[in-house]
PDB file of N, CA and C in Angstrom:
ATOM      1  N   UNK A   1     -36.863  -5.833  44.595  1.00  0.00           N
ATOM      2  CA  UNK A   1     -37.874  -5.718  43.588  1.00  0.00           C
ATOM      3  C   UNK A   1     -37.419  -4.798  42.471  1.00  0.00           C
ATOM      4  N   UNK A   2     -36.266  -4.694  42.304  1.00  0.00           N
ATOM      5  CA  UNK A   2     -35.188  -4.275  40.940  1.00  0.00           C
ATOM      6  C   UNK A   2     -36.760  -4.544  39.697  1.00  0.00           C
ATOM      7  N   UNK A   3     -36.755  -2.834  38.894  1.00  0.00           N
ATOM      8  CA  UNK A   3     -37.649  -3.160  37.816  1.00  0.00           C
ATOM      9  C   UNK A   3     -38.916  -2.957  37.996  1.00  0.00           C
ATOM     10  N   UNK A   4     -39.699  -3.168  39.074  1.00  0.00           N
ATOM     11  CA  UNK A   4     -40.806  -2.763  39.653  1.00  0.00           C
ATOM     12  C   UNK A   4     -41.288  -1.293  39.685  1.00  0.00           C
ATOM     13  N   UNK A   5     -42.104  -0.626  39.112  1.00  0.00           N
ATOM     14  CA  UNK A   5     -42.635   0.250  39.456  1.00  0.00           C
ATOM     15  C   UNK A   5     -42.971   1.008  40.963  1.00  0.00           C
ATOM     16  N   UNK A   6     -42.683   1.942  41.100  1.00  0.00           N
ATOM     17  CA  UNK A   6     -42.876   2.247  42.561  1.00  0.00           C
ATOM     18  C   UNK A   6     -44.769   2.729  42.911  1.00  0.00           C
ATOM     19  N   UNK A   7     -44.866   2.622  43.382  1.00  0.00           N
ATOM     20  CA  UNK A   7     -46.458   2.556  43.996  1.00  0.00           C
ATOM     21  C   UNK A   7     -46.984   4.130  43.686  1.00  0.00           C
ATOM     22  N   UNK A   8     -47.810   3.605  42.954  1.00  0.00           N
ATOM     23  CA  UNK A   8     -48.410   5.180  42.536  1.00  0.00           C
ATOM     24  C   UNK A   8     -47.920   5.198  41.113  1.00  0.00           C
ATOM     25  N   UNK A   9     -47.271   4.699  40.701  1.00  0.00           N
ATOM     26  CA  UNK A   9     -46.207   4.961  39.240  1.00  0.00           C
ATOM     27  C   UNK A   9     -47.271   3.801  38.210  1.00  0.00           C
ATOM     28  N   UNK A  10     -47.773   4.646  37.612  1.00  0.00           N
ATOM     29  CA  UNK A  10     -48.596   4.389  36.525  1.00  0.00           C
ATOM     30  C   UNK A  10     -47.659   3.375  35.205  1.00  0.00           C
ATOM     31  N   UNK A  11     -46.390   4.139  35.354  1.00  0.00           N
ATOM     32  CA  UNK A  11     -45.663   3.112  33.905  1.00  0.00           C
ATOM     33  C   UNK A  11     -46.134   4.136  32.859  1.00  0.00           C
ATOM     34  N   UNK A  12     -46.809   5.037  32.524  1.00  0.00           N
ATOM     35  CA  UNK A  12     -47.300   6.029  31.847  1.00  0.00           C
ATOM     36  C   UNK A  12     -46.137   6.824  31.579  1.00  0.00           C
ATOM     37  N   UNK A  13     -45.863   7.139  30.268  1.00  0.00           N
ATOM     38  CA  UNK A  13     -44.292   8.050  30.244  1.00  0.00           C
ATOM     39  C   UNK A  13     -45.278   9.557  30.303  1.00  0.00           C
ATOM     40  N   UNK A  14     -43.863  10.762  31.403  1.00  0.00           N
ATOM     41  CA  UNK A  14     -45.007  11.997  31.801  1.00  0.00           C
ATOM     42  C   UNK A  14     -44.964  12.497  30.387  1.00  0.00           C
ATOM     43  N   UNK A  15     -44.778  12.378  29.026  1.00  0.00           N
ATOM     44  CA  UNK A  15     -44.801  13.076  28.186  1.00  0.00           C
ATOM     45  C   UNK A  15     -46.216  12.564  27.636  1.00  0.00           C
ATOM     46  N   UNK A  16     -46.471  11.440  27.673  1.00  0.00           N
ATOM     47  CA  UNK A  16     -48.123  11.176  27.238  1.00  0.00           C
ATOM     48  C   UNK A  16     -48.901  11.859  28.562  1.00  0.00           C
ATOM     49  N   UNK A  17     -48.831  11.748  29.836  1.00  0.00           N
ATOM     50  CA  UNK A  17     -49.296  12.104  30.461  1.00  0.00           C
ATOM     51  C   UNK A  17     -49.934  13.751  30.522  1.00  0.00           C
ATOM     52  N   UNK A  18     -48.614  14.469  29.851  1.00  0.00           N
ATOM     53  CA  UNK A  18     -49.049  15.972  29.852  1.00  0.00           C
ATOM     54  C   UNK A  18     -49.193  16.582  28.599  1.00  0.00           C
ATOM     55  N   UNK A  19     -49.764  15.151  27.137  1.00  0.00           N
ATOM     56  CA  UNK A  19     -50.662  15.695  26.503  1.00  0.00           C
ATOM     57  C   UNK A  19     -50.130  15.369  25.495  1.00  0.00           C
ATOM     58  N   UNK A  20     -48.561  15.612  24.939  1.00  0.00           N
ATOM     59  CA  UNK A  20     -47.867  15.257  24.196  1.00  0.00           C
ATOM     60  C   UNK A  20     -47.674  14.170  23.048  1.00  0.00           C
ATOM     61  N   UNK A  21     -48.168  14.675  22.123  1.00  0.00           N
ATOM     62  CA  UNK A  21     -48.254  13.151  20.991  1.00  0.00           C
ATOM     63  C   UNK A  21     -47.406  13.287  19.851  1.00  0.00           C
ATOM     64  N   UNK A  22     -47.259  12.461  19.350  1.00  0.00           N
ATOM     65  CA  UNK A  22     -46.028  12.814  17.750  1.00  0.00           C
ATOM     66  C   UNK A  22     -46.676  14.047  17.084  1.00  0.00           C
ATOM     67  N   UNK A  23     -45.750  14.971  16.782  1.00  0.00           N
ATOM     68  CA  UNK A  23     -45.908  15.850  16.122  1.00  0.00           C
ATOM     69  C   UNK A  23     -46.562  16.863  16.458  1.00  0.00           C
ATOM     70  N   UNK A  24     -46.451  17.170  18.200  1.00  0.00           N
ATOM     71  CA  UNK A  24     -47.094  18.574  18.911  1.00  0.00           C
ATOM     72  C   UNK A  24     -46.197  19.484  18.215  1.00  0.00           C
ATOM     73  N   UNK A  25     -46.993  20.509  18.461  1.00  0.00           N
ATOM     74  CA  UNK A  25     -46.031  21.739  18.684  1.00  0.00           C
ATOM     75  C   UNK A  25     -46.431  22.110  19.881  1.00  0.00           C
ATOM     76  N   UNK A  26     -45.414  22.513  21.119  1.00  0.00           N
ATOM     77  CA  UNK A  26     -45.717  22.254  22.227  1.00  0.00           C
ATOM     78  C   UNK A  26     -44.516  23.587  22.165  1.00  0.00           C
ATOM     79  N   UNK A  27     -45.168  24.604  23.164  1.00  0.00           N
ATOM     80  CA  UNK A  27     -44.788  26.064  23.929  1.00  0.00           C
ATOM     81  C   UNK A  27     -44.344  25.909  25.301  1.00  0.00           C
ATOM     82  N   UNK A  28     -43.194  26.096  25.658  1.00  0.00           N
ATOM     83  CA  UNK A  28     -42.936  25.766  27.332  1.00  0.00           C
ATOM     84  C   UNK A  28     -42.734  27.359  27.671  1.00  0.00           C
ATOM     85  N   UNK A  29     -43.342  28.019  28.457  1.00  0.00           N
ATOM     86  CA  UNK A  29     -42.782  28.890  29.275  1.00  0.00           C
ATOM     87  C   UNK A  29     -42.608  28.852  30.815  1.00  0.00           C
ATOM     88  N   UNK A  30     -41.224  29.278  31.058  1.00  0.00           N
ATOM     89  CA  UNK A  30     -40.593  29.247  32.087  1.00  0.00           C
ATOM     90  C   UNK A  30     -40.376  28.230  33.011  1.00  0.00           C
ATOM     91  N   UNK A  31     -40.045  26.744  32.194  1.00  0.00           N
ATOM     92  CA  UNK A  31     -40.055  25.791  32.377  1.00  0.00           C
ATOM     93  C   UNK A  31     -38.778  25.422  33.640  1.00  0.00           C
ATOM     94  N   UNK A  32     -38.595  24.376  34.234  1.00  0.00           N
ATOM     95  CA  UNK A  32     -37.682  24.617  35.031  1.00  0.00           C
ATOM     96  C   UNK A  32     -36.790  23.823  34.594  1.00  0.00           C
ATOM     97  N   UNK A  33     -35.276  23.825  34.385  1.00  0.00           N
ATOM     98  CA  UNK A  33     -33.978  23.278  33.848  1.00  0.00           C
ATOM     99  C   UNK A  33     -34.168  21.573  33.581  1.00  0.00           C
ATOM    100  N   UNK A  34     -34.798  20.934  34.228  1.00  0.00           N
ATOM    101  CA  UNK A  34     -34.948  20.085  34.314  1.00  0.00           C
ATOM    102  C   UNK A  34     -35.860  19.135  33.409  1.00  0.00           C
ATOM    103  N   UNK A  35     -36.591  20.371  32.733  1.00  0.00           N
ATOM    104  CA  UNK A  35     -38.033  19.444  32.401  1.00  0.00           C
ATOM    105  C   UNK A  35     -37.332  18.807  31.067  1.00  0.00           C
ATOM    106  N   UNK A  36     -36.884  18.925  30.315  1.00  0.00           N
ATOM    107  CA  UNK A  36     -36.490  18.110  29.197  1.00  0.00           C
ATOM    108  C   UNK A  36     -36.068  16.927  29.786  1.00  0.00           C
ATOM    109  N   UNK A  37     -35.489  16.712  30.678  1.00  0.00           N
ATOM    110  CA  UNK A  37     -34.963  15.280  30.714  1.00  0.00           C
ATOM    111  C   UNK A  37     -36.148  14.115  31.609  1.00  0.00           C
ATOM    112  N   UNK A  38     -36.741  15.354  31.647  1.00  0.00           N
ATOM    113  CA  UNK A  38     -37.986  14.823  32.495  1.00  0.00           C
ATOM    114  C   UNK A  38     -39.482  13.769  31.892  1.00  0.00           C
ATOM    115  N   UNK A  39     -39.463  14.345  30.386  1.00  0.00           N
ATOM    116  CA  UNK A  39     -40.349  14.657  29.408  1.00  0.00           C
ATOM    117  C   UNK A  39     -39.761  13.323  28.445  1.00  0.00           C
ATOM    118  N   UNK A  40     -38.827  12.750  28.710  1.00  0.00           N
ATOM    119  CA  UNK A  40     -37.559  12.222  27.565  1.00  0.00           C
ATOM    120  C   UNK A  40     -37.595  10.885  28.012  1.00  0.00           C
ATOM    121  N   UNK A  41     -38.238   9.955  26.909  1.00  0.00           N
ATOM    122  CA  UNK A  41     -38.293  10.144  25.655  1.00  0.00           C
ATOM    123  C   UNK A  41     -39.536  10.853  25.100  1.00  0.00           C
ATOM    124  N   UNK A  42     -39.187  11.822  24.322  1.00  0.00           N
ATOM    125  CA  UNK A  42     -40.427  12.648  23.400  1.00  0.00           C
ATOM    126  C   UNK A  42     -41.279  12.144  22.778  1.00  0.00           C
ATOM    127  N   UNK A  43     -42.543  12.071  22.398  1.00  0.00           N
ATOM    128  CA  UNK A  43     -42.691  11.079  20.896  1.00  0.00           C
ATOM    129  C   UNK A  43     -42.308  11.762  19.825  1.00  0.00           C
ATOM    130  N   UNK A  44     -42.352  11.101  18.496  1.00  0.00           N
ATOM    131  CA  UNK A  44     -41.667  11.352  17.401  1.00  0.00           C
ATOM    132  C   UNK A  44     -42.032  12.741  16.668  1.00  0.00           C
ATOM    133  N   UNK A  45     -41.468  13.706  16.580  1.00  0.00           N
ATOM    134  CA  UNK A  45     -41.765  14.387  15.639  1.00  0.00           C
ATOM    135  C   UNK A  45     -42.093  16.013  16.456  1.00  0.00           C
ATOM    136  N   UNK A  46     -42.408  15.811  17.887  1.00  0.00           N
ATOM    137  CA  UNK A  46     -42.537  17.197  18.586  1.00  0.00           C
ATOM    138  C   UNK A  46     -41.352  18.099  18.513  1.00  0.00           C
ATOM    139  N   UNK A  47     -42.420  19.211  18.336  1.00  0.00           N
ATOM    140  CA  UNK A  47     -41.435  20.284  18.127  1.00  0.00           C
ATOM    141  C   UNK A  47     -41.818  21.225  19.181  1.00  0.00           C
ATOM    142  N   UNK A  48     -40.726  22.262  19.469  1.00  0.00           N
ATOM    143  CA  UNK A  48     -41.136  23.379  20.891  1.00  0.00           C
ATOM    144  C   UNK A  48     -40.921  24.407  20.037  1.00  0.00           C
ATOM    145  N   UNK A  49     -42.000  25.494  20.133  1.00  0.00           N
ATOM    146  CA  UNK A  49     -41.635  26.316  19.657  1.00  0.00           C
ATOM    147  C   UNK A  49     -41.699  27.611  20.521  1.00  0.00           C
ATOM    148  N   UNK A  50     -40.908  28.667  19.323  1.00  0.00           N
ATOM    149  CA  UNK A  50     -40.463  29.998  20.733  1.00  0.00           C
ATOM    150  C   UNK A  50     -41.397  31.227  21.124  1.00  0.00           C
ATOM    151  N   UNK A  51     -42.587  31.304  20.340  1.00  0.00           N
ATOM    152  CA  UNK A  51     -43.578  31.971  20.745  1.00  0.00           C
ATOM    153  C   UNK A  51     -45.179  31.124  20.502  1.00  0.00           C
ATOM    154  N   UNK A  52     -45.954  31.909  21.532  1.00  0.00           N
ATOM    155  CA  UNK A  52     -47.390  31.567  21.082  1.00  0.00           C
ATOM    156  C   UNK A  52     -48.067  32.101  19.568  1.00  0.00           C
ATOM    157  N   UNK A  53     -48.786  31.346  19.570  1.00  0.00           N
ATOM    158  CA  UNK A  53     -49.146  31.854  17.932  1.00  0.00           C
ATOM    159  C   UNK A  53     -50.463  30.451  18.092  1.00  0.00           C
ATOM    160  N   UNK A  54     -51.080  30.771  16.807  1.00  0.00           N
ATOM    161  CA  UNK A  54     -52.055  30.008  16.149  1.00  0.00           C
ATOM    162  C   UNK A  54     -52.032  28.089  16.609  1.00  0.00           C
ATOM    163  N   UNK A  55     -50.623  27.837  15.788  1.00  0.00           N
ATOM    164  CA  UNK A  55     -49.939  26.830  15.673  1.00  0.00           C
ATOM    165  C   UNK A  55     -49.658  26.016  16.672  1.00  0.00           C
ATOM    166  N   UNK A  56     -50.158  26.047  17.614  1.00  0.00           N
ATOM    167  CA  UNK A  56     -49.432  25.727  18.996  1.00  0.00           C
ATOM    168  C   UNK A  56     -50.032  25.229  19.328  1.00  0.00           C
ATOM    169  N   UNK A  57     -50.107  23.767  19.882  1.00  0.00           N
ATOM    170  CA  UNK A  57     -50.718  22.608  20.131  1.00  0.00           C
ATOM    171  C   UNK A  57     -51.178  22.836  21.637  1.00  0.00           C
ATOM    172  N   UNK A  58     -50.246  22.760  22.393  1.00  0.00           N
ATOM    173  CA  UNK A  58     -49.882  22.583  23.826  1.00  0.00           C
ATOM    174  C   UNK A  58     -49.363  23.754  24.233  1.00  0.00           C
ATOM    175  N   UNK A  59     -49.457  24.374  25.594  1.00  0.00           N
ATOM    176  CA  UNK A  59     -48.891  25.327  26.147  1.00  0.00           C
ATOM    177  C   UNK A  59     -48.977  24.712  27.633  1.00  0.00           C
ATOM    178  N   UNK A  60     -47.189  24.928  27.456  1.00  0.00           N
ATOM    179  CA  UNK A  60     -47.152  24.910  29.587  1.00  0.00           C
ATOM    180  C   UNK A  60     -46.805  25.773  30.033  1.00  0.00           C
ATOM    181  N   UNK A  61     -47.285  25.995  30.776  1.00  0.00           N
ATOM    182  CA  UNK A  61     -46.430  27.567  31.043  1.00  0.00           C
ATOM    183  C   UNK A  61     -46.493  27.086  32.909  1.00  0.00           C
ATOM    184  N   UNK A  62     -45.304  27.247  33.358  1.00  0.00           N
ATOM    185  CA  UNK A  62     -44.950  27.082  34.995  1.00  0.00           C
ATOM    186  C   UNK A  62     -44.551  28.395  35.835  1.00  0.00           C
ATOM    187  N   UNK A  63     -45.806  28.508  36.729  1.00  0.00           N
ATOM    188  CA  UNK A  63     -45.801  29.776  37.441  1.00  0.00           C
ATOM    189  C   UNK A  63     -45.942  29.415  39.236  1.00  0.00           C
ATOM    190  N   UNK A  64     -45.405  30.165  39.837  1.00  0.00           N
ATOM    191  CA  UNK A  64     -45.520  29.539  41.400  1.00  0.00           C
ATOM    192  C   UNK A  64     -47.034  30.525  42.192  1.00  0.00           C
ATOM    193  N   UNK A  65     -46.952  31.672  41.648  1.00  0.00           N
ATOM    194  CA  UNK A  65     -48.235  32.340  42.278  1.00  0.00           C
ATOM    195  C   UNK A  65     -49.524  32.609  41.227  1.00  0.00           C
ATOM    196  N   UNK A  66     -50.250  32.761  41.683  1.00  0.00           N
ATOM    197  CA  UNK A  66     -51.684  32.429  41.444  1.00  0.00           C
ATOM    198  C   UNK A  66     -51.657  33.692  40.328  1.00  0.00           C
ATOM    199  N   UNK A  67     -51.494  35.054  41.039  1.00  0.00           N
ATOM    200  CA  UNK A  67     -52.005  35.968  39.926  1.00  0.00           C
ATOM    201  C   UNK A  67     -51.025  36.437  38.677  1.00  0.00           C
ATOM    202  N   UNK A  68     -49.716  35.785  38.741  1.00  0.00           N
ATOM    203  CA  UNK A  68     -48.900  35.355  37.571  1.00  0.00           C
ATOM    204  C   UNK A  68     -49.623  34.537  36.429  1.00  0.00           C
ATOM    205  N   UNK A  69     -50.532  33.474  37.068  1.00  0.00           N
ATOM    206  CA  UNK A  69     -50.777  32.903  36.248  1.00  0.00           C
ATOM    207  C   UNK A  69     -52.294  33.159  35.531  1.00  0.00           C
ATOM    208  N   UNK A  70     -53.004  33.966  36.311  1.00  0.00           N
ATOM    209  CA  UNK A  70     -54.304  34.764  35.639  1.00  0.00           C
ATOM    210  C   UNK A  70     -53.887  35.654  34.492  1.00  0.00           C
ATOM    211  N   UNK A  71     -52.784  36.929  34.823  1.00  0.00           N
ATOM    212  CA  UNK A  71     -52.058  37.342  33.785  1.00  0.00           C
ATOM    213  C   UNK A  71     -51.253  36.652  32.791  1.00  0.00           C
ATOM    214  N   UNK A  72     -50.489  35.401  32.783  1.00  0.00           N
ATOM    215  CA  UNK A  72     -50.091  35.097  31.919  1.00  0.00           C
ATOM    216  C   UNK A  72     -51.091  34.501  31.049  1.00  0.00           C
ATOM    217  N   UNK A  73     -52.252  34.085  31.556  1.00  0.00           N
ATOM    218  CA  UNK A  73     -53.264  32.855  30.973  1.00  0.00           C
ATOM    219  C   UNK A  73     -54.309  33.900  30.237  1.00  0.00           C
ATOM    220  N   UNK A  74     -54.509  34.678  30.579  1.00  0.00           N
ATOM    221  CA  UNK A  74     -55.125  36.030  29.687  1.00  0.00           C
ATOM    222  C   UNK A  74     -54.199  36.482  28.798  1.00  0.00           C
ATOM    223  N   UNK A  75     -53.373  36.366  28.297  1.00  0.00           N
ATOM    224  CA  UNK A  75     -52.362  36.726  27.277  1.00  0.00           C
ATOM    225  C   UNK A  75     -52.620  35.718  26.446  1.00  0.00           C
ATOM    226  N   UNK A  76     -51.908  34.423  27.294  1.00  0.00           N
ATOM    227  CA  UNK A  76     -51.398  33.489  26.009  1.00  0.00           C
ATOM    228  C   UNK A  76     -53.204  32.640  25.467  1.00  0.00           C
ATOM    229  N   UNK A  77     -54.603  33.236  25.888  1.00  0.00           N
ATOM    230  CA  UNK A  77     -55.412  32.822  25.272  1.00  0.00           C
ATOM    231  C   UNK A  77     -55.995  34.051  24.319  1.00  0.00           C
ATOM    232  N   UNK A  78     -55.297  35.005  24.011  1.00  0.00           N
ATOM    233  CA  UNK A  78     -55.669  35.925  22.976  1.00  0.00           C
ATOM    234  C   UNK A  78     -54.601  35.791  22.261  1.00  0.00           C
ATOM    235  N   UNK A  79     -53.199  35.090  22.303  1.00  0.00           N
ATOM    236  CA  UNK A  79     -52.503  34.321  21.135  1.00  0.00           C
ATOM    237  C   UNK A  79     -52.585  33.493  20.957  1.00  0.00           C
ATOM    238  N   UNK A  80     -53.344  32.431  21.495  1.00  0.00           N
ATOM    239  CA  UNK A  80     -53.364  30.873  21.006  1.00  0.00           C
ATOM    240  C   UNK A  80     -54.606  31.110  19.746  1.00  0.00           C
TER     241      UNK A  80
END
């Protein structure tokens, strides 16, 4: 079944999936080595940028414990 979607596999590319549309500006923190090729193809025109600020469409930020991510998420919503 060469071509077939595997079960569960939407056909959805994960870059629409996690929000991503032409011309985000999209913030990754501490992303893991991998995620660009993961994410790829982009849509047209996204840009990553290197700090939070105003401007910033999207924020991912990848944390493994819980109160990493209370502290980081209280930060980056008094810079978004």
């Amino acid at each position: 079944m060469s071509g077939t979607p595997a079960a569960g596999y939407s056909g959805t590319p994960l870059a629409t999936k996690l929000g991503l549309r032409p011309s985000s500006r999209v913030l990754l923190l501490d992303a893991p080595p991998e995620f660009m090729s993961l994410v790829d193809p982009l849509p047209q025109g996204v840009r990553f940028e290197r700090a939070a600020g105003p401007g910033v469409d999207i924020a991912h930020l990848f944390v493994t414990r819980r109160e990493v991510l209370a502290r980081r998420l209280s930060a980056l919503r008094r810079q978004l």
